[in-house]
PDB file of N, CA and C in Angstrom:
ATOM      1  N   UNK A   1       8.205  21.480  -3.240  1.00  0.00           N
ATOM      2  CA  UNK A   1       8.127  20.036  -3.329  1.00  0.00           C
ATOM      3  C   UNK A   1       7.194  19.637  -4.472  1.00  0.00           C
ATOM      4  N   UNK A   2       5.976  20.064  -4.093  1.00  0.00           N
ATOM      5  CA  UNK A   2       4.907  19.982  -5.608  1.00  0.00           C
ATOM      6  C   UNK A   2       5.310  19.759  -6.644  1.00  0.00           C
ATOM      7  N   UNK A   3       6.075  21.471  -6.959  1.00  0.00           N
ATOM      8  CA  UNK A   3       7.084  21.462  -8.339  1.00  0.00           C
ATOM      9  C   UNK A   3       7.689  20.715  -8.727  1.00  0.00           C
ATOM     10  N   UNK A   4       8.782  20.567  -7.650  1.00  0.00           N
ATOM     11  CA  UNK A   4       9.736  19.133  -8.228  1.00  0.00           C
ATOM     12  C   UNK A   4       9.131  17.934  -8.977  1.00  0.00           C
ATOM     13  N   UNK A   5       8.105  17.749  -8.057  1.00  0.00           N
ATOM     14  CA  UNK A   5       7.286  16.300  -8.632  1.00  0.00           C
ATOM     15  C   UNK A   5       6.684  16.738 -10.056  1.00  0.00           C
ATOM     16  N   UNK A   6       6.016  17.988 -10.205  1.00  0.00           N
ATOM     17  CA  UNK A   6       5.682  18.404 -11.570  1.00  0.00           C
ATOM     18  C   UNK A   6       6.248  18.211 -12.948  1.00  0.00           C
ATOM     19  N   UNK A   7       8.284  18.608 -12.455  1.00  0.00           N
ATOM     20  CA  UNK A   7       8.715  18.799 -13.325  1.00  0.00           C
ATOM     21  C   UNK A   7       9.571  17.514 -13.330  1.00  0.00           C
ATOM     22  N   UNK A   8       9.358  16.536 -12.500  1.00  0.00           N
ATOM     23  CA  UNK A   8      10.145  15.238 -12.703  1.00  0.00           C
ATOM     24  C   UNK A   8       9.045  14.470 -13.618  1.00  0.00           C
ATOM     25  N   UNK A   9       8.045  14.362 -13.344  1.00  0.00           N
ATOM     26  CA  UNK A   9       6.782  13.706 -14.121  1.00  0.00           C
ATOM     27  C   UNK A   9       6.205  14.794 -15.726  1.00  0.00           C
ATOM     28  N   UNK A  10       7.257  15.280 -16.136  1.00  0.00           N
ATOM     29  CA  UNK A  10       6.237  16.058 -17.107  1.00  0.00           C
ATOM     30  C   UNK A  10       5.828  15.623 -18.216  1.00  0.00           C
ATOM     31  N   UNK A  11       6.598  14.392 -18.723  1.00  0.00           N
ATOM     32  CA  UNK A  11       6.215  13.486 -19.659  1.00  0.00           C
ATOM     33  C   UNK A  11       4.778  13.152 -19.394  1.00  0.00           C
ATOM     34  N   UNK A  12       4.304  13.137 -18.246  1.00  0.00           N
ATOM     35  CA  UNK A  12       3.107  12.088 -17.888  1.00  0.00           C
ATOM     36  C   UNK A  12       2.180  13.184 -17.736  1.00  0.00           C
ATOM     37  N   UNK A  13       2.658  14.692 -17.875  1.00  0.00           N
ATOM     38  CA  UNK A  13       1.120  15.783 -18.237  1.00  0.00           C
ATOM     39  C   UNK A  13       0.981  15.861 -16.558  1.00  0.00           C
ATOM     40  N   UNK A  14       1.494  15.639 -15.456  1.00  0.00           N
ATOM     41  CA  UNK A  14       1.407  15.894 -13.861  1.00  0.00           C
ATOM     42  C   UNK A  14       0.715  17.168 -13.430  1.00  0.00           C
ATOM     43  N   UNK A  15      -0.014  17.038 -12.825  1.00  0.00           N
ATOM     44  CA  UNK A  15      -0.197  18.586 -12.250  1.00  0.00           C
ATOM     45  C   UNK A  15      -1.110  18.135 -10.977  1.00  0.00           C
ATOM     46  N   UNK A  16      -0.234  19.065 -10.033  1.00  0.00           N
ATOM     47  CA  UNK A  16      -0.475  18.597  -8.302  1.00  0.00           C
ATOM     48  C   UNK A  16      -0.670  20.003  -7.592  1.00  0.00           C
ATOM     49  N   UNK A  17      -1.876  20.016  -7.064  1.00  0.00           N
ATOM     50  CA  UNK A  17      -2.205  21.654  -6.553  1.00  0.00           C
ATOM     51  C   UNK A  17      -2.205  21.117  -4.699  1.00  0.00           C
ATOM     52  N   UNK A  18      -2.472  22.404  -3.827  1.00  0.00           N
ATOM     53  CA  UNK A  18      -2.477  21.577  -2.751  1.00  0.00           C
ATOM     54  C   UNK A  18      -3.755  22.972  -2.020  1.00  0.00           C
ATOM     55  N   UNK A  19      -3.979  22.409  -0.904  1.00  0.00           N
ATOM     56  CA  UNK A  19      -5.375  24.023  -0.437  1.00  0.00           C
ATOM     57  C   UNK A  19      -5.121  22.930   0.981  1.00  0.00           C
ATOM     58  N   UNK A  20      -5.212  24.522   1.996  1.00  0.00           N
ATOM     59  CA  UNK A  20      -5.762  24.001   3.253  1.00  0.00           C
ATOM     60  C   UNK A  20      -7.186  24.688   3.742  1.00  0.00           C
ATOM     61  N   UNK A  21      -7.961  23.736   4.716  1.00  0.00           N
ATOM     62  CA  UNK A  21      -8.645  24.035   4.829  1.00  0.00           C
ATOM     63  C   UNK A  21      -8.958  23.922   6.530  1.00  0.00           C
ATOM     64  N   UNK A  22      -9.483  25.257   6.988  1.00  0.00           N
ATOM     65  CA  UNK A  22      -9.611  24.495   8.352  1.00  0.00           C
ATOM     66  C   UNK A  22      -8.397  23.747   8.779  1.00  0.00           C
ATOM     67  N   UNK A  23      -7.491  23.931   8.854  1.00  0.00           N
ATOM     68  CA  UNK A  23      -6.361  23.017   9.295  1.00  0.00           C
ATOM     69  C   UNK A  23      -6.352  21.401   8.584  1.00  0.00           C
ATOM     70  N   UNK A  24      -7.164  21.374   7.787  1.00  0.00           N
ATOM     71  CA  UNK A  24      -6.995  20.206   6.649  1.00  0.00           C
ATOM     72  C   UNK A  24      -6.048  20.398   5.479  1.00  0.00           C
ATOM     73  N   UNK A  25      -5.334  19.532   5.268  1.00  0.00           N
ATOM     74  CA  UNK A  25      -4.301  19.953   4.065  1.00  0.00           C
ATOM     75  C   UNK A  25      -4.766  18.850   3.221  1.00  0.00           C
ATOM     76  N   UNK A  26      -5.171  19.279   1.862  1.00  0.00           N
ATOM     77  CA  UNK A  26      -5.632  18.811   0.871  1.00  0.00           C
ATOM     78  C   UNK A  26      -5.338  18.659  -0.608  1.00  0.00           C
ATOM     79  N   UNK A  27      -4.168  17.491  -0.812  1.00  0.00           N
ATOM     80  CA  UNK A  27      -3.732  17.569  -2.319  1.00  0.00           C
ATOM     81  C   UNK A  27      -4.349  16.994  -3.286  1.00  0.00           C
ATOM     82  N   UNK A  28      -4.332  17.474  -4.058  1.00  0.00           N
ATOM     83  CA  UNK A  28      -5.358  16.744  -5.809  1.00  0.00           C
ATOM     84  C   UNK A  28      -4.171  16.880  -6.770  1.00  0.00           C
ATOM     85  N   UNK A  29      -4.272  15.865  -7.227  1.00  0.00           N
ATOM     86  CA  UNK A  29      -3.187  15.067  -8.452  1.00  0.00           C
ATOM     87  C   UNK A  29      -4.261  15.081 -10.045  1.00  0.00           C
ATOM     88  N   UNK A  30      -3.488  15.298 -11.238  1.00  0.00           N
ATOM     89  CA  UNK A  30      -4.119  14.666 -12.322  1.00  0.00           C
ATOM     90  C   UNK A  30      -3.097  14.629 -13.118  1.00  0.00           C
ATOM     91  N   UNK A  31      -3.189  13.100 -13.765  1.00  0.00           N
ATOM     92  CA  UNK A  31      -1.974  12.674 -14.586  1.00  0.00           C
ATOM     93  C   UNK A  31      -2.568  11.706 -15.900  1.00  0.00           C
ATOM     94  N   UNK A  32      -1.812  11.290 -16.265  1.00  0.00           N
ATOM     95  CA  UNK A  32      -2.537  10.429 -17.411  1.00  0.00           C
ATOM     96  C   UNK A  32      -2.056   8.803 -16.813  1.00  0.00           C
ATOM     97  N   UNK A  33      -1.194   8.488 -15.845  1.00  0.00           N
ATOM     98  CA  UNK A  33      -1.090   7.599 -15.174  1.00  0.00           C
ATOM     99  C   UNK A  33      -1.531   7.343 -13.345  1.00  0.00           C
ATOM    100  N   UNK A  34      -2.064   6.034 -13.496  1.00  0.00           N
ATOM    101  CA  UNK A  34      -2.749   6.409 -11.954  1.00  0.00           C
ATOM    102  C   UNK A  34      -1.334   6.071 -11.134  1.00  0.00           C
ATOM    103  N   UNK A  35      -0.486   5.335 -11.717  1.00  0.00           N
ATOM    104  CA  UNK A  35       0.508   4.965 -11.016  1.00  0.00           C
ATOM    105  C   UNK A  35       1.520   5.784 -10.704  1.00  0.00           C
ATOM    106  N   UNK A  36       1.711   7.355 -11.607  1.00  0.00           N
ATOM    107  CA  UNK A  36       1.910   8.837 -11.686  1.00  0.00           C
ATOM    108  C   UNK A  36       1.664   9.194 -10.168  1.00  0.00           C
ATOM    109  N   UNK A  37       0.194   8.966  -9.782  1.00  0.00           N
ATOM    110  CA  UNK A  37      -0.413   9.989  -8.987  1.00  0.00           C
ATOM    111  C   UNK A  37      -0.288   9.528  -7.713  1.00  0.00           C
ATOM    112  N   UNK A  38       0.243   7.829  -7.314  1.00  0.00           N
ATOM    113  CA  UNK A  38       0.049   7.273  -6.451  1.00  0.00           C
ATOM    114  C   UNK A  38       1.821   7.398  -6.001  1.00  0.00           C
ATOM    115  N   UNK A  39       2.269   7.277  -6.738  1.00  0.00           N
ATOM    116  CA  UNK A  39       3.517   7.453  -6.788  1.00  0.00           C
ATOM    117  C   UNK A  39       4.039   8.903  -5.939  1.00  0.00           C
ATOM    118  N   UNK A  40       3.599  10.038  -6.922  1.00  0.00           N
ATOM    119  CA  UNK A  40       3.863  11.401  -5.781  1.00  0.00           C
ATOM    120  C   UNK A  40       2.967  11.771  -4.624  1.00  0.00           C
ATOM    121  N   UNK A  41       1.823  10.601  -4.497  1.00  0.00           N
ATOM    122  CA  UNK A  41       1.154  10.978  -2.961  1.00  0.00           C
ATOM    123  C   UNK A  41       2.304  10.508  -2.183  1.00  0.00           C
ATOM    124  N   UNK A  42       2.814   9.040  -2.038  1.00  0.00           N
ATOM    125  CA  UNK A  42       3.738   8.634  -1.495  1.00  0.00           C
ATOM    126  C   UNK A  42       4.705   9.269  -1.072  1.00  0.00           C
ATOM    127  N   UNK A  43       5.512   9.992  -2.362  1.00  0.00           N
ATOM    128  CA  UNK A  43       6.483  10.874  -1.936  1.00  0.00           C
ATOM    129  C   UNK A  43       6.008  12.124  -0.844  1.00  0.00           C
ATOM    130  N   UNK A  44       4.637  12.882  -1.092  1.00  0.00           N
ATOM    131  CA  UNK A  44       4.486  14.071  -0.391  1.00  0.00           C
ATOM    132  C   UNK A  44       4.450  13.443   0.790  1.00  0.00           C
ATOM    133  N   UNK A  45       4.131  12.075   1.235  1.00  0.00           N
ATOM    134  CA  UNK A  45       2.841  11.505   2.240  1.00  0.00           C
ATOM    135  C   UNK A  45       4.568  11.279   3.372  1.00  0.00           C
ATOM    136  N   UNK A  46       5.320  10.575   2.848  1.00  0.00           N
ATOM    137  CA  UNK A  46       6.701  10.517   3.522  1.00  0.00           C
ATOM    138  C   UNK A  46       6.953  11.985   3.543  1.00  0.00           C
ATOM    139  N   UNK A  47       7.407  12.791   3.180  1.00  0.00           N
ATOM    140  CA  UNK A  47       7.980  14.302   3.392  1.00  0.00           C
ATOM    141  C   UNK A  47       7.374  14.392   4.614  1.00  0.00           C
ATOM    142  N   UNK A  48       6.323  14.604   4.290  1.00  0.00           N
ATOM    143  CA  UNK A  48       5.393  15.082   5.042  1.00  0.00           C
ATOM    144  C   UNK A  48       5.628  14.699   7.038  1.00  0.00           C
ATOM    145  N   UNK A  49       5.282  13.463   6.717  1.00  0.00           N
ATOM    146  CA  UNK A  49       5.823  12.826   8.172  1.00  0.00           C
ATOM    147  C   UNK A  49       6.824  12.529   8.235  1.00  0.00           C
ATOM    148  N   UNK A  50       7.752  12.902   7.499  1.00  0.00           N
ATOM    149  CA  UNK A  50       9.624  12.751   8.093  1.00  0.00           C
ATOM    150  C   UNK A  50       9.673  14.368   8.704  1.00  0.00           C
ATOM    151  N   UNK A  51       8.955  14.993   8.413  1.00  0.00           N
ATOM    152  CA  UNK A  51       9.115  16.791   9.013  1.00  0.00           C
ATOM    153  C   UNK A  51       8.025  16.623  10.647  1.00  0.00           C
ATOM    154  N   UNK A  52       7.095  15.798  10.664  1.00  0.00           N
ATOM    155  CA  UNK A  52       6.707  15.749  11.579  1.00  0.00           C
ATOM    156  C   UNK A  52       7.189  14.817  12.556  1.00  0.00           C
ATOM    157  N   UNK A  53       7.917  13.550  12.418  1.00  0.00           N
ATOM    158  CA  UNK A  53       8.207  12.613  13.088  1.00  0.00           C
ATOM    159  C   UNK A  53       9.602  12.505  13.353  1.00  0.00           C
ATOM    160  N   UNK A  54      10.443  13.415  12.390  1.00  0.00           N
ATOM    161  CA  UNK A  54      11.818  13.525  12.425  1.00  0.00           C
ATOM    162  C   UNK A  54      12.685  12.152  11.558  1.00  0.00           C
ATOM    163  N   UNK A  55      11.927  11.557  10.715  1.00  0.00           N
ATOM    164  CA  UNK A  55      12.378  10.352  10.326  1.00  0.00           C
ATOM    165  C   UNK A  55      11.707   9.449   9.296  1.00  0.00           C
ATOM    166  N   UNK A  56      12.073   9.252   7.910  1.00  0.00           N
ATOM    167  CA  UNK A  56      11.192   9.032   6.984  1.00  0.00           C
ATOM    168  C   UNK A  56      10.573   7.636   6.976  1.00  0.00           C
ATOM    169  N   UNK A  57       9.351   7.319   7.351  1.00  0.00           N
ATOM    170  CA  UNK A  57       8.474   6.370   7.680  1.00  0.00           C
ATOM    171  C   UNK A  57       8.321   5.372   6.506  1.00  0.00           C
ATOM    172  N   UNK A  58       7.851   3.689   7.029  1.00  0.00           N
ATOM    173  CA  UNK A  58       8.002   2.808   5.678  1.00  0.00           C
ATOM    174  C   UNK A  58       6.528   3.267   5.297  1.00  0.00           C
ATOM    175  N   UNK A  59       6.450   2.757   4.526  1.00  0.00           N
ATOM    176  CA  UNK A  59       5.214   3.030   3.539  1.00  0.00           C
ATOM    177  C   UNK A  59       4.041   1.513   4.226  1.00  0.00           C
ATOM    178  N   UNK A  60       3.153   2.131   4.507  1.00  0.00           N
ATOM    179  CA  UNK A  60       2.123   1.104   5.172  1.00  0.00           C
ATOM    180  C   UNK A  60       1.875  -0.014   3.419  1.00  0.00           C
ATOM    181  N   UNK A  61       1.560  -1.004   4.381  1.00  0.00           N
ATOM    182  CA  UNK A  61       1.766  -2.593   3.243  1.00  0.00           C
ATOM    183  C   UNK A  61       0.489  -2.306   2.417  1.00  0.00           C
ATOM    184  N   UNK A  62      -0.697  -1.764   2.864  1.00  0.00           N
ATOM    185  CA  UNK A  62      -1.781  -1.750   2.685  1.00  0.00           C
ATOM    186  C   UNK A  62      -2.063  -0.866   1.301  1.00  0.00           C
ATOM    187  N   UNK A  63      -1.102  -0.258   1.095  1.00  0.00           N
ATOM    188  CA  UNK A  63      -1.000   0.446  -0.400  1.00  0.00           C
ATOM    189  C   UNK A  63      -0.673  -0.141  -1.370  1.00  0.00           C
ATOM    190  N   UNK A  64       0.034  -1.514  -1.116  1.00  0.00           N
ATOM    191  CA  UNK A  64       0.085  -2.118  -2.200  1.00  0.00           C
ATOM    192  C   UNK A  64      -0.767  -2.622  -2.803  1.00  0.00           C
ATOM    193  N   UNK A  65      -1.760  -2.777  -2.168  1.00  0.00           N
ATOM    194  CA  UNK A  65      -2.870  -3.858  -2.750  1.00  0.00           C
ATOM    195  C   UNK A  65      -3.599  -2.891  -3.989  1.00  0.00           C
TER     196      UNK A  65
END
């Protein structure tokens, strides 16, 4: 999944690593756009809980701001 996002964003220099810790899962983004980085949290952040919830969730309003 990472990858994909890597190699869909490569114009924008993307690079997305991920580490768990303690049962913490922890991704770090660096791009030359913040809107790059906010963009593929979103995407991982849905994956993520459509594998846990069975169903891809709206995006809370509160990110827009």
């Amino acid at each position: 999944m990472l990858d994909q996002q890597q190699q869909y964003y490569s114009s924008q220099q993307l690079v997305v690593a991920v580490t768990q810790i303690e049962g913490l899962i922890v991704i770090r983004a660096l791009a030359n756009w913040s809107e790059t980085i906010m963009h593929v949290f979103v995407k991982i952040w849905q994956q993520v809980r459509e594998q846990w919830l069975g169903y891809t969730p709206v995006i809370p309003r509160i990110w827009a701001t």
